[in-house]
C-alpha atoms as a PDB file:
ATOM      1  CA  UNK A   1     -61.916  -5.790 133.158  1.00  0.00           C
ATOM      2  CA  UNK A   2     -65.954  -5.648 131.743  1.00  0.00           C
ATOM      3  CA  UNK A   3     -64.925  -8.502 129.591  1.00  0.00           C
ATOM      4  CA  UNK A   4     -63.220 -10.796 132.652  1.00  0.00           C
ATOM      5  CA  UNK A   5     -66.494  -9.939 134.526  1.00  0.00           C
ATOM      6  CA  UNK A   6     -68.822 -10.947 131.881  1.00  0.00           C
ATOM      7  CA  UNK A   7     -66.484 -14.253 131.259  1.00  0.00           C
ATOM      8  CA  UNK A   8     -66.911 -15.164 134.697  1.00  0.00           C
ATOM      9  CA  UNK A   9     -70.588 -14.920 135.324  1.00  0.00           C
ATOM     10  CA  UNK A  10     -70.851 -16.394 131.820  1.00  0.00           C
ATOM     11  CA  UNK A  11     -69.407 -19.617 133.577  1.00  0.00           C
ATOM     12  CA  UNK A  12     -70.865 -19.379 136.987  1.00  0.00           C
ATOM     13  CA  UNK A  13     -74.347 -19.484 135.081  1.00  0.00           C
ATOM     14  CA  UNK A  14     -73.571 -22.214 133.117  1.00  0.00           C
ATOM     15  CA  UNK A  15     -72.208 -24.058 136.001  1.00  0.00           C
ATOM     16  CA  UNK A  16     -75.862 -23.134 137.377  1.00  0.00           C
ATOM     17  CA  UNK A  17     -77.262 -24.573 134.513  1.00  0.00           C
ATOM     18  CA  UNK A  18     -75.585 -27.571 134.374  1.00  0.00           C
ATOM     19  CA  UNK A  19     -75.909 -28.357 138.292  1.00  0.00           C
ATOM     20  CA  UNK A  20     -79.192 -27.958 138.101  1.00  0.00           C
ATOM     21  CA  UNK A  21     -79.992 -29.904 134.450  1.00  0.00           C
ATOM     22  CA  UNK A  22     -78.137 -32.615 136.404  1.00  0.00           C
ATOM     23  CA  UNK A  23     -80.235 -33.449 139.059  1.00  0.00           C
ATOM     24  CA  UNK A  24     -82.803 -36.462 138.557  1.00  0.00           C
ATOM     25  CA  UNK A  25     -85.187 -35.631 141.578  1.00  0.00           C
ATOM     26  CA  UNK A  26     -87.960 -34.502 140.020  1.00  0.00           C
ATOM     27  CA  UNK A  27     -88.781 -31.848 142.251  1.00  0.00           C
ATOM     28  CA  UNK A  28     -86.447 -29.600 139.959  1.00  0.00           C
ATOM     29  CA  UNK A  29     -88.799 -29.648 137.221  1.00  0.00           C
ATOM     30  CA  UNK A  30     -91.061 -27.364 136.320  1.00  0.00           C
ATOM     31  CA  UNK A  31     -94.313 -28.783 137.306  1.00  0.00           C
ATOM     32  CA  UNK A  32     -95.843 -28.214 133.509  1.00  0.00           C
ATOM     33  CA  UNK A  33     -92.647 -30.036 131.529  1.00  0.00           C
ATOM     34  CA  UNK A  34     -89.500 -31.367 131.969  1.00  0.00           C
ATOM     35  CA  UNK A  35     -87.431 -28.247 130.465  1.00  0.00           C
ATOM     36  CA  UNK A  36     -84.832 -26.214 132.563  1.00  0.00           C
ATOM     37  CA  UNK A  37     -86.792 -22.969 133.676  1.00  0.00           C
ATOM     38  CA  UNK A  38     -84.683 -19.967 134.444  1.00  0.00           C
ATOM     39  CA  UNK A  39     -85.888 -16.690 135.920  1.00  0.00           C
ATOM     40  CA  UNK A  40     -84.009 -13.729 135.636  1.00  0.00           C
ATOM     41  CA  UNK A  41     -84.876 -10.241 137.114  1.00  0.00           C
ATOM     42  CA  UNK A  42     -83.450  -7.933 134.548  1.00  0.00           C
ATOM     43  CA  UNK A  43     -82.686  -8.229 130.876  1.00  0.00           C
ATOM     44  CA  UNK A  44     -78.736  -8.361 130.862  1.00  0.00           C
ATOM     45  CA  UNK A  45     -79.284 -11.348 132.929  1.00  0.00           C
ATOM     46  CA  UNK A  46     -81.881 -12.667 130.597  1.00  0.00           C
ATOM     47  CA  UNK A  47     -79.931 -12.224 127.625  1.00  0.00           C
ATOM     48  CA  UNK A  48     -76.839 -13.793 129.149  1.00  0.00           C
ATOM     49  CA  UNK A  49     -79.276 -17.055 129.864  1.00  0.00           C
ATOM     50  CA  UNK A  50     -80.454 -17.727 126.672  1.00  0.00           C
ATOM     51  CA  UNK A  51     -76.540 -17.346 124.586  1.00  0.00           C
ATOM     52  CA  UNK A  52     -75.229 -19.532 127.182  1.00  0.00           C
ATOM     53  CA  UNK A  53     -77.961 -22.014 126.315  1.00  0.00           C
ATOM     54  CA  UNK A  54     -77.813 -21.048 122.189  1.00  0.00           C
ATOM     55  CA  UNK A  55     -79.301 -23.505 120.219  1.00  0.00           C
ATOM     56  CA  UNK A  56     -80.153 -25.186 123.551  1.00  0.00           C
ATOM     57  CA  UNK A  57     -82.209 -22.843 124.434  1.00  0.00           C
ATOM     58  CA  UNK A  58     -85.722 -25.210 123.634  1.00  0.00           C
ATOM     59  CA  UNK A  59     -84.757 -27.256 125.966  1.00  0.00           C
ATOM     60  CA  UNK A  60     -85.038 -24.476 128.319  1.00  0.00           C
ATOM     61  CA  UNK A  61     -87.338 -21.734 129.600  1.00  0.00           C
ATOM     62  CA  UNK A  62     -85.828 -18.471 130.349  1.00  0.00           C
ATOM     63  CA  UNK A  63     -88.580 -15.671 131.882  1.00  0.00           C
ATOM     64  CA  UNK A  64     -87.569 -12.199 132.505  1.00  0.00           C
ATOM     65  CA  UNK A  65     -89.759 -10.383 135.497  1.00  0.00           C
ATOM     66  CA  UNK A  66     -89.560  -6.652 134.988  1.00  0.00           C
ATOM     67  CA  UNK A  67     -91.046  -5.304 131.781  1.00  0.00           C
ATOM     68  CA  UNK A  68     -89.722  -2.729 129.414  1.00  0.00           C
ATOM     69  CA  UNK A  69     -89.904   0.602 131.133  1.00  0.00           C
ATOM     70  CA  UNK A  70     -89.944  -0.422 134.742  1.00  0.00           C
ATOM     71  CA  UNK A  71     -87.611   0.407 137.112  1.00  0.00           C
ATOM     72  CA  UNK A  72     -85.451  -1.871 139.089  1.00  0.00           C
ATOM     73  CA  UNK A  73     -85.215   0.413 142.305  1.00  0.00           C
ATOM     74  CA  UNK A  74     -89.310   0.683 142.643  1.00  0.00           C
ATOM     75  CA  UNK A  75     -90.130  -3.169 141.433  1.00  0.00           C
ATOM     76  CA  UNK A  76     -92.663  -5.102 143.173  1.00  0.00           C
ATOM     77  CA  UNK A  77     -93.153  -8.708 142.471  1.00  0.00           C
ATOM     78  CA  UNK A  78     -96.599  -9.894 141.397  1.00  0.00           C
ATOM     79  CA  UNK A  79     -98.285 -12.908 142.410  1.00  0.00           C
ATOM     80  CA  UNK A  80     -97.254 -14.605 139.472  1.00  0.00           C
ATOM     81  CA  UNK A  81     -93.492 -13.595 139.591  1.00  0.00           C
ATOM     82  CA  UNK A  82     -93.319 -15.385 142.378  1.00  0.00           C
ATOM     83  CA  UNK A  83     -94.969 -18.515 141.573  1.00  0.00           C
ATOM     84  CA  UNK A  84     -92.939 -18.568 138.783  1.00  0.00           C
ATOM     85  CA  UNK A  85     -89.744 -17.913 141.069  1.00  0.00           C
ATOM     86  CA  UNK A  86     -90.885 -20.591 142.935  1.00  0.00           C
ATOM     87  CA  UNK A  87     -90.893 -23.023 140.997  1.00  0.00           C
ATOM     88  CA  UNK A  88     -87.994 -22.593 138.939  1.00  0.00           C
ATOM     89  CA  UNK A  89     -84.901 -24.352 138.653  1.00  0.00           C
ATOM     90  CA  UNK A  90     -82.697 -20.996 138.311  1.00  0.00           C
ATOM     91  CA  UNK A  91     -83.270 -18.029 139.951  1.00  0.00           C
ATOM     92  CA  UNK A  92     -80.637 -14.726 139.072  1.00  0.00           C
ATOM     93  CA  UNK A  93     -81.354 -11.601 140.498  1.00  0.00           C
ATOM     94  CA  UNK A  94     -78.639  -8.506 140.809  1.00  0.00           C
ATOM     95  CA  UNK A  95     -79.130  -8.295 145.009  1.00  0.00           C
ATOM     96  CA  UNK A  96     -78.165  -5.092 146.965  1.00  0.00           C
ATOM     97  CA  UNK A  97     -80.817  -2.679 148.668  1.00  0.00           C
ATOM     98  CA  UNK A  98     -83.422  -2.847 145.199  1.00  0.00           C
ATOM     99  CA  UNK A  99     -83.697  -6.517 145.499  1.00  0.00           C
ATOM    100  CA  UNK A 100     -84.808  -7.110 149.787  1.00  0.00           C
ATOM    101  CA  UNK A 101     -87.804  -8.363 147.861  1.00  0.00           C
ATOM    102  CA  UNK A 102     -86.121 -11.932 147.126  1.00  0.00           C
ATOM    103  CA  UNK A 103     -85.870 -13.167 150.451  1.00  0.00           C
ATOM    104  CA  UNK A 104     -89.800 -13.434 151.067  1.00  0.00           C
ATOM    105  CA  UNK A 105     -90.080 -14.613 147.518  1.00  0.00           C
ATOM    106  CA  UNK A 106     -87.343 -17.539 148.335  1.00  0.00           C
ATOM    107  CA  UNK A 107     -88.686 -18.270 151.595  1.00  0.00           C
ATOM    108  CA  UNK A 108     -92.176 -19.549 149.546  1.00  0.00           C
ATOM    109  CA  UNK A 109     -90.301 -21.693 147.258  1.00  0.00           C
ATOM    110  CA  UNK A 110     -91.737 -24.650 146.345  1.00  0.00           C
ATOM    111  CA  UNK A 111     -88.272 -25.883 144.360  1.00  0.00           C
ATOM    112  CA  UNK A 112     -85.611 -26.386 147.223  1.00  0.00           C
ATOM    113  CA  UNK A 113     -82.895 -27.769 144.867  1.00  0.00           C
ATOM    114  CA  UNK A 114     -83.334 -24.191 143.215  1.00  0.00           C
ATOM    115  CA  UNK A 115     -79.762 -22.903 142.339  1.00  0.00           C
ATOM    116  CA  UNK A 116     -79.991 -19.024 143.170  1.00  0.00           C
ATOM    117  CA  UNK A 117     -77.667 -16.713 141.561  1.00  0.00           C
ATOM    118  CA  UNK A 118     -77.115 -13.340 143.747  1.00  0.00           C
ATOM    119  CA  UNK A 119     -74.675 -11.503 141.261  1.00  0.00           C
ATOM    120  CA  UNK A 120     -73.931  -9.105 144.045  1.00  0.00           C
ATOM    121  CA  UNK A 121     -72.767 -11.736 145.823  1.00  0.00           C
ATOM    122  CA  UNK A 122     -71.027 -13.062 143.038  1.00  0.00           C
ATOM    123  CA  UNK A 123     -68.706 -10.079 142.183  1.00  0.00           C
ATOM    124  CA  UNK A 124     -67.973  -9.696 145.463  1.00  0.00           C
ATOM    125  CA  UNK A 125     -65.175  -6.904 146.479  1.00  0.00           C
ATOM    126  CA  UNK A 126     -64.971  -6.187 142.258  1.00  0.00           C
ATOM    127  CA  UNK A 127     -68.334  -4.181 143.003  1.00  0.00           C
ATOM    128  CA  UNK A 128     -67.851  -0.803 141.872  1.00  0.00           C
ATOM    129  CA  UNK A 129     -69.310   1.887 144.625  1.00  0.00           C
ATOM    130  CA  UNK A 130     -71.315   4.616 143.358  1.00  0.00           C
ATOM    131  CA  UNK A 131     -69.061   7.907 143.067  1.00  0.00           C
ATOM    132  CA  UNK A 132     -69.729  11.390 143.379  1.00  0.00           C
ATOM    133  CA  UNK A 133     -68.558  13.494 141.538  1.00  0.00           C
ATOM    134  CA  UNK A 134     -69.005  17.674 141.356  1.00  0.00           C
ATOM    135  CA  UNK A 135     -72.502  18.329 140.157  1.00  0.00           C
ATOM    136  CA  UNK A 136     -73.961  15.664 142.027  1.00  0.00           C
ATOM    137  CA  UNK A 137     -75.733  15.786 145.640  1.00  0.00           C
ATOM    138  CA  UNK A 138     -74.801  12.896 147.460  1.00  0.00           C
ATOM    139  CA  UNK A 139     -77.244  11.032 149.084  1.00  0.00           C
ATOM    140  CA  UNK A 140     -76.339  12.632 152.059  1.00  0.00           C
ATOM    141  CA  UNK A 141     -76.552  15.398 151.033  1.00  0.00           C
ATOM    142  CA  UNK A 142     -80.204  15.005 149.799  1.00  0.00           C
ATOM    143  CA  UNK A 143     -82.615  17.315 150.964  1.00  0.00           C
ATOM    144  CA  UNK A 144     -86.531  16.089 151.679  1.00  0.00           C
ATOM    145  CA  UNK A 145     -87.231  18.720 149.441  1.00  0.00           C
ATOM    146  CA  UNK A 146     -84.948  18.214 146.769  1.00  0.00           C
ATOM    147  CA  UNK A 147     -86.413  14.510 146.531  1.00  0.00           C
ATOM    148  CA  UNK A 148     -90.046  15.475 146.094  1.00  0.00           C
ATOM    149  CA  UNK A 149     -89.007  17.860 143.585  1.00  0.00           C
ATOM    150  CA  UNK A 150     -87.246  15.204 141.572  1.00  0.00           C
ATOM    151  CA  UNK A 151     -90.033  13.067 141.977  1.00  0.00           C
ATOM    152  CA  UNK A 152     -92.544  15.789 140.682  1.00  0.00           C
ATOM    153  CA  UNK A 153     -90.744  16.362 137.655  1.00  0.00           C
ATOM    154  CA  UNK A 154     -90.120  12.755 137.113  1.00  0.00           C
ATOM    155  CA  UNK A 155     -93.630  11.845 136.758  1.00  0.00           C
ATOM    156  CA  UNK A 156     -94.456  15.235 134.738  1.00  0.00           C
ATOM    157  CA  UNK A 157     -92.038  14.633 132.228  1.00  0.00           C
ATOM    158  CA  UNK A 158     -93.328  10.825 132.153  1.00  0.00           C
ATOM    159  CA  UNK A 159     -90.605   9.380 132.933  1.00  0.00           C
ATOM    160  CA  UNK A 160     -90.521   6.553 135.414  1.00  0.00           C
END
């Protein structure tokens, strides 16, 4: 089932890619070259990008925005994420309640022909929902408390 998931958003992205390597108005350029620029939000999406373009992949520009180390759930664009959002000719983000972020950033595109890749959307009723199982507080459950508490030994432990 992983592997029929990965196979099709293997070719939905390339399908992306190809739409938009396509297109001759040159507002879907980058505005410093003429290579395909991709942006991805995470690095399984990232990674995806560039073995779909293999040895293609000069022709293209693939940009991850978080870092190593930072978490999806608490991720805040900067002002050059979305710059480079906006002007790119690919956007792929995973959607859902970490990503409300994207809308604002969309709305200030510059690139209109943009082909945006919600993978959320994509997967559509194949999205797993979270389970509970014994051990585990639902977040319903959840206490006020019982948050802050996480949260203070989150960020004694260093973790983040």
């Amino acid at each position: 089932m992983k592997k029929l998931i990965a196979c099709l958003l293997a070719g939905l992205m390339i399908i992306g890619v190809l739409t938009a390597c396509s297109s001759t108005n040159a507002t879907t350029k980058t505005s410093n070259d003429n290579k395909l620029s991709v942006v991805c939000t995470i690095f399984p999406e990232y990674d995806w990008v560039r073995e779909i373009l293999g040895s293609h992949g000069y022709d293209g520009e693939v940009t991850m925005l978080l870092d190593n180390g930072v978490d999806l759930h608490s991720y805040q664009p900067t002002a050059d994420d979305i710059i480079k959002i906006s002007t790119c000719n690919m956007f792929i983000y995973v959607g859902g309640e970490s990503d409300q972020w994207v809308t604002d950033a969309l709305k200030e595109a510059k690139n209109k022909d943009m082909v945006v890749i919600n993978l959320l959307d994509v997967l559509g009723d194949t999205v797993k929902e979270e389970e509970v199982v014994e051990g585990m507080e639902s977040e319903a459950e959840e206490t006020p408390e019982a948050a802050m508490m996480v949260r203070n030994m989150t960020s004694m432990s260093g973790c983040h």
